[in-house]
C-alpha atoms as a PDB file:
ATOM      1  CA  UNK A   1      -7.016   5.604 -13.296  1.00  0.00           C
ATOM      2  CA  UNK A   2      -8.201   2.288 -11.705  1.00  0.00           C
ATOM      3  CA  UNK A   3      -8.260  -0.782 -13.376  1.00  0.00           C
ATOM      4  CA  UNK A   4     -12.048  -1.884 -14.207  1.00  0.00           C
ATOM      5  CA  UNK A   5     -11.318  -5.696 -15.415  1.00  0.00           C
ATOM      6  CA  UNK A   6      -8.946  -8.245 -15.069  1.00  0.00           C
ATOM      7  CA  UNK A   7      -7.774  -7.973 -18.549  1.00  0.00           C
ATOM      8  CA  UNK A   8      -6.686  -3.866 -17.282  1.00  0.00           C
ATOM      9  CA  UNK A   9      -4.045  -5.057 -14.952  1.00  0.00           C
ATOM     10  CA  UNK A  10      -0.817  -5.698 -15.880  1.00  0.00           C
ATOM     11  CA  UNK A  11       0.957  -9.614 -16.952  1.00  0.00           C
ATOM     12  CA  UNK A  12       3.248 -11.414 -15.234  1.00  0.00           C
ATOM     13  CA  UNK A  13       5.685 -10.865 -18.057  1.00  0.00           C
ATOM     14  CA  UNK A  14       4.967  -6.637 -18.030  1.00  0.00           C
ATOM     15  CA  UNK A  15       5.345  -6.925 -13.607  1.00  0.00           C
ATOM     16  CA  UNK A  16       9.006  -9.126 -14.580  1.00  0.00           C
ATOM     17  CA  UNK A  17       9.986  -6.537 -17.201  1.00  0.00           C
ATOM     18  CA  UNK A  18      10.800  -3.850 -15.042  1.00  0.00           C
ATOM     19  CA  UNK A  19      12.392  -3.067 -11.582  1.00  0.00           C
ATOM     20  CA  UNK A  20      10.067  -2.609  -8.500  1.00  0.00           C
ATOM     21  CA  UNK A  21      10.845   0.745  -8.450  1.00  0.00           C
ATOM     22  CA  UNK A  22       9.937   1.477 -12.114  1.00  0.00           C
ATOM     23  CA  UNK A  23       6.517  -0.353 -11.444  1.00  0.00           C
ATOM     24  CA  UNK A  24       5.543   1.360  -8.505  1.00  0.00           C
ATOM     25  CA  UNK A  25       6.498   4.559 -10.745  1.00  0.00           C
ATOM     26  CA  UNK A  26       4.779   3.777 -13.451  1.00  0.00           C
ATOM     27  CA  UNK A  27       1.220   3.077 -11.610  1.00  0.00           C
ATOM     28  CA  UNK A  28       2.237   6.753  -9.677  1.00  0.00           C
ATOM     29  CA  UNK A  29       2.443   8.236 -13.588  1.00  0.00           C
ATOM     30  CA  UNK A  30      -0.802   6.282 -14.527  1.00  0.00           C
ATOM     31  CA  UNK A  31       0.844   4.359 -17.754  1.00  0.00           C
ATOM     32  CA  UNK A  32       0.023   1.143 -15.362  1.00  0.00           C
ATOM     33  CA  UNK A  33      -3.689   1.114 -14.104  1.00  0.00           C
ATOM     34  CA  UNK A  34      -3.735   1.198  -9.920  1.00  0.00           C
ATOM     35  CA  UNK A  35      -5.066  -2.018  -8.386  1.00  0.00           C
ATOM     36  CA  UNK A  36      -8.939  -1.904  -8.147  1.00  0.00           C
ATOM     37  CA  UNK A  37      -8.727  -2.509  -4.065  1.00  0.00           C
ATOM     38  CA  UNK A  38      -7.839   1.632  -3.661  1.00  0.00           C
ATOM     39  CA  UNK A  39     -11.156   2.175  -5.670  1.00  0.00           C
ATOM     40  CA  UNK A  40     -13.094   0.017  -3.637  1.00  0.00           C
ATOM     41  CA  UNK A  41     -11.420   0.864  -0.212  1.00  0.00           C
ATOM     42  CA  UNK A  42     -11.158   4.410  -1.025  1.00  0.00           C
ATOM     43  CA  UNK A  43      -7.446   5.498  -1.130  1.00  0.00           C
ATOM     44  CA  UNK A  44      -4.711   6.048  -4.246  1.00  0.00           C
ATOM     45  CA  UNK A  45      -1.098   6.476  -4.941  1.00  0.00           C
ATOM     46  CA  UNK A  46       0.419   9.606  -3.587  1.00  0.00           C
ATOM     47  CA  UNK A  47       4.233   9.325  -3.659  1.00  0.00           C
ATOM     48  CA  UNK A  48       6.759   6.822  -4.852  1.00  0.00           C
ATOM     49  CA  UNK A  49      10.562   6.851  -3.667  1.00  0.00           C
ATOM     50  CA  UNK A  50      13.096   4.170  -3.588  1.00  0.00           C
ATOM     51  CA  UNK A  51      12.371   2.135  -0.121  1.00  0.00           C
ATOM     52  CA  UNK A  52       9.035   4.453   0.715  1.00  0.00           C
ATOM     53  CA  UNK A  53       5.535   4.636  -0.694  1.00  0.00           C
ATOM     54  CA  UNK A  54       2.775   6.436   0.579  1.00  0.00           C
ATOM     55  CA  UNK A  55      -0.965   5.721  -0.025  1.00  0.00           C
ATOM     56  CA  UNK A  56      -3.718   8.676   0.819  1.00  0.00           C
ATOM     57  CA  UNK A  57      -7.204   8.166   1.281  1.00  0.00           C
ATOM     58  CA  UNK A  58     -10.713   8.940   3.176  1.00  0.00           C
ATOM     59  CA  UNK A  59     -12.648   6.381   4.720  1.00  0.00           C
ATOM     60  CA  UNK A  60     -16.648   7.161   4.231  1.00  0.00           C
ATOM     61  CA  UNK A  61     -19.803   5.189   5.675  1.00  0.00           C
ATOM     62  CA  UNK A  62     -18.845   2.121   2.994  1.00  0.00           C
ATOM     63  CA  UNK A  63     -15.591   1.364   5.659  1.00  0.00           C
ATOM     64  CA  UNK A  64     -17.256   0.960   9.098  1.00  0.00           C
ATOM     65  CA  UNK A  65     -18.177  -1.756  11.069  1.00  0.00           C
ATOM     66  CA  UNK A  66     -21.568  -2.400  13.208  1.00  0.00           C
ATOM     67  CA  UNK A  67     -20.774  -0.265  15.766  1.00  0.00           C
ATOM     68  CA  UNK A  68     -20.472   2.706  12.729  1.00  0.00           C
ATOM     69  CA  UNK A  69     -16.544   3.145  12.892  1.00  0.00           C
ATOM     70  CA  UNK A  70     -13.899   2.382  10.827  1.00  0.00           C
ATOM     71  CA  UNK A  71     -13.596  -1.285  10.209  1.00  0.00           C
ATOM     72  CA  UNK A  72     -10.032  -2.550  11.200  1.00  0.00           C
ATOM     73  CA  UNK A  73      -9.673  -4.212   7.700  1.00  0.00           C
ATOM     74  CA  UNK A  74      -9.290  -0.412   6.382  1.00  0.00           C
ATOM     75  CA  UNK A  75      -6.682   0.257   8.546  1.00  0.00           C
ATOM     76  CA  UNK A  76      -4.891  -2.780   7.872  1.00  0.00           C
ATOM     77  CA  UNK A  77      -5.517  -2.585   3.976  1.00  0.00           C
ATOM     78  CA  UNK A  78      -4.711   0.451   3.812  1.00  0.00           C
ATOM     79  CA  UNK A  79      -1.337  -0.119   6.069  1.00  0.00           C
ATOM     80  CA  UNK A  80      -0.639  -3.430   4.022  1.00  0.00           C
ATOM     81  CA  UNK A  81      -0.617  -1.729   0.878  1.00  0.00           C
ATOM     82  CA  UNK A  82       2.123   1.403   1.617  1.00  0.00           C
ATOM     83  CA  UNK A  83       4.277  -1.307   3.827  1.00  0.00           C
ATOM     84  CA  UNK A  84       4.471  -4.191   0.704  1.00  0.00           C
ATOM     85  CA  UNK A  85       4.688  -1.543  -2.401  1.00  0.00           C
ATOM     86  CA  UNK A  86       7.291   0.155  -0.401  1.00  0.00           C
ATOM     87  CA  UNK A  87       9.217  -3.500  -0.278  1.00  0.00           C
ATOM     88  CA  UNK A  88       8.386  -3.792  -4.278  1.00  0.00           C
ATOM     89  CA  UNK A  89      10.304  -0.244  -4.716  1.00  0.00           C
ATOM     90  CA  UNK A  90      13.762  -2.320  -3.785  1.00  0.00           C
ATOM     91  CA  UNK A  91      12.738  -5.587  -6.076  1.00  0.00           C
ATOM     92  CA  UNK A  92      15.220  -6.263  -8.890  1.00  0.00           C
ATOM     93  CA  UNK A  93      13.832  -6.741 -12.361  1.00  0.00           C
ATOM     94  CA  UNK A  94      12.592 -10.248 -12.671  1.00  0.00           C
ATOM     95  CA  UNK A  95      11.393 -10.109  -9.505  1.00  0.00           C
ATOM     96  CA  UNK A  96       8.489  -9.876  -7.576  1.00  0.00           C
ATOM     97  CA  UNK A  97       6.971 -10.067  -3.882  1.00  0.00           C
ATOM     98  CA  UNK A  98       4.143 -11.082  -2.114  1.00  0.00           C
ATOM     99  CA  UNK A  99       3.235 -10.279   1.865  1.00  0.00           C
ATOM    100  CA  UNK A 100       3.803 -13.183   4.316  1.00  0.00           C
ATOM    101  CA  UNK A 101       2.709 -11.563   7.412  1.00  0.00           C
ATOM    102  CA  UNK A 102       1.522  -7.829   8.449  1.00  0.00           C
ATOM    103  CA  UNK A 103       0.172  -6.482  12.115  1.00  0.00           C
ATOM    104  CA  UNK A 104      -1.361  -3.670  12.733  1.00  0.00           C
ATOM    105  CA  UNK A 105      -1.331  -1.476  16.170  1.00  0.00           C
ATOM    106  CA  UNK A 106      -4.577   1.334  15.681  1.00  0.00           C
ATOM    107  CA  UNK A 107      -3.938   3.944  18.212  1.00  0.00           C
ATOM    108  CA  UNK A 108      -7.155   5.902  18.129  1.00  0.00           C
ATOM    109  CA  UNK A 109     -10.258   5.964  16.298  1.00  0.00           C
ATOM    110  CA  UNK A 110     -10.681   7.564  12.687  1.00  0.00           C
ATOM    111  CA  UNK A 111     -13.020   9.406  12.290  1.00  0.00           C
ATOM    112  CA  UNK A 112     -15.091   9.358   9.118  1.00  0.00           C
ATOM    113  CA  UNK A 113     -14.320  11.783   6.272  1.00  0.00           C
ATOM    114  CA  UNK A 114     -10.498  11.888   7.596  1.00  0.00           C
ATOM    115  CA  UNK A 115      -8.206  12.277   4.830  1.00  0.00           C
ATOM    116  CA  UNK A 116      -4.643  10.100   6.185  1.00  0.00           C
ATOM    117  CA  UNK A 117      -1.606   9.665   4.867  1.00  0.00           C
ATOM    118  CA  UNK A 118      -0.403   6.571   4.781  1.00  0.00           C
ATOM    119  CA  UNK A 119       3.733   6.218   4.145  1.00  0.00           C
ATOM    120  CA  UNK A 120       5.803   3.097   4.128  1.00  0.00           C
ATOM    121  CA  UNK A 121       8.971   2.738   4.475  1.00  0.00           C
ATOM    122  CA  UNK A 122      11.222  -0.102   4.065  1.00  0.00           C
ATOM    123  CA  UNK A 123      13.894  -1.053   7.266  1.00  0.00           C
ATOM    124  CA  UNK A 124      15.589  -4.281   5.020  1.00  0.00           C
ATOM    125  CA  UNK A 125      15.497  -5.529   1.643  1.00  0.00           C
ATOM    126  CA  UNK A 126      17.710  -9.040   1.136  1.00  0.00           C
ATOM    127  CA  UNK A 127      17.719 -11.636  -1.506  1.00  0.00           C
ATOM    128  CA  UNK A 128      14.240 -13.569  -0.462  1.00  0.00           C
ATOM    129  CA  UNK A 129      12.899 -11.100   2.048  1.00  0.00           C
ATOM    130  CA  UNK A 130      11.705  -7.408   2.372  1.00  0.00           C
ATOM    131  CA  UNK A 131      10.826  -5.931   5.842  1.00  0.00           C
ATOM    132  CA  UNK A 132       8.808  -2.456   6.210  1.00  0.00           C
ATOM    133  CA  UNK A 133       7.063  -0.479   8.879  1.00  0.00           C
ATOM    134  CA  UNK A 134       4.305   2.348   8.628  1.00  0.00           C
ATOM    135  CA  UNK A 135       2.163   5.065  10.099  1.00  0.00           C
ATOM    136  CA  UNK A 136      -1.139   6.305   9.062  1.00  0.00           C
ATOM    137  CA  UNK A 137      -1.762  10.092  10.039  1.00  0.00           C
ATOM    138  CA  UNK A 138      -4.140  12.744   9.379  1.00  0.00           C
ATOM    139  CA  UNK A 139      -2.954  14.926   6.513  1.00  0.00           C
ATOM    140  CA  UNK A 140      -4.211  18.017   8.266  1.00  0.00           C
ATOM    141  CA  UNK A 141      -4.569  17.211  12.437  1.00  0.00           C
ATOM    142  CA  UNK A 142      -1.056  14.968  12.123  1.00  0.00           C
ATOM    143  CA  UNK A 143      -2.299  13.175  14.596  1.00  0.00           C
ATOM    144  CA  UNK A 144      -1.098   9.231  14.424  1.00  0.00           C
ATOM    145  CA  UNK A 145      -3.799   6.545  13.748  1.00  0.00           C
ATOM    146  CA  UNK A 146      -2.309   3.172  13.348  1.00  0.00           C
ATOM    147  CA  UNK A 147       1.380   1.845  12.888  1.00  0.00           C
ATOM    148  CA  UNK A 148       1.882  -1.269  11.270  1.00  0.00           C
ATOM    149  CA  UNK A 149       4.605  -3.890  10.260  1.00  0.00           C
ATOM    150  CA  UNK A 150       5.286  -6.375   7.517  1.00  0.00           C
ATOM    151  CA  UNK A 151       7.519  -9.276   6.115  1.00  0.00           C
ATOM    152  CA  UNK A 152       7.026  -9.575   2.501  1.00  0.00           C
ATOM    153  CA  UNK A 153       8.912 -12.667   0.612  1.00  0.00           C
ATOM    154  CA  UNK A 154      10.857 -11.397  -2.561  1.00  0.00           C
ATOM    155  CA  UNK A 155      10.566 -14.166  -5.129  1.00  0.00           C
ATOM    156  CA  UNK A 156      12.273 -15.006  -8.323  1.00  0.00           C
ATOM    157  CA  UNK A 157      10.308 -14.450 -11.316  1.00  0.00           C
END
């Protein structure tokens, strides 16, 4: 279930009133819409753990770029999203995080129709800053895609 208006997504206050990890867990159970970007982009919520999150989705024709591939903005959505909701899983109640900086390394080129994995997993979580790293692989060829890295700032609510 993917939230279709602004008014669908959860408050501040509802975000504060729970840990990360309950969040995350409650958008995986669907009593919290998901974020309308995996709708547009093409991917959902597969798996929620404390300190890992992992994202799976397909990119079609919608996702390439001039040439016809897969637009590097998929990759690094895509990437962006497991990384920083895998730092929110280790956010205290009252809490919340945004991404200050994210790179992405694409090792070979997807091919459309691929269904990839794409699993999170956080290497630090402190007071004011979360750091996680990443790989997106093919659910069935296993074959590595992209890696990525990210500093998200944790910030008082």
């Amino acid at each position: 279930m993917f939230a279709n208006t602004i008014e669908d997504l959860p408050n501040k206050d509802t975000v504060l009133s729970m840990s990360g990890l309950e969040f995350m867990q409650a958008i995986l159970n669907q009593s919290i819409p998901s974020p309308p970007i995996g709708q547009t982009i093409g991917y959902d919520l597969h798996a929620v753990e404390d300190g890992m999150v992992e994202f799976r989705g397909t990119p079609e024709f919608n996702s390439t770029n001039p040439m016809g591939t897969v637009h590097g903005g998929w990759y690094g959505t895509l990437l962006d999203s497991c990384m920083a909701c895998a730092v929110m899983t280790k956010v205290s109640k009252g809490s919340w995080y945004t991404t200050l900086e994210f790179k992405v390394n694409i090792t070979r080129n997807l091919p459309l129709g691929t269904l990839v994995s794409a699993r999170g997993v956080v290497q630090h979580a402190g007071r004011t800053t979360g750091i996680a790293t990443s790989e997106l692989r093919g659910v069935n060829d296993g074959k590595l895609y992209a890696t990525g890295s990210t500093t998200c700032i944790i910030l008082a609510g």
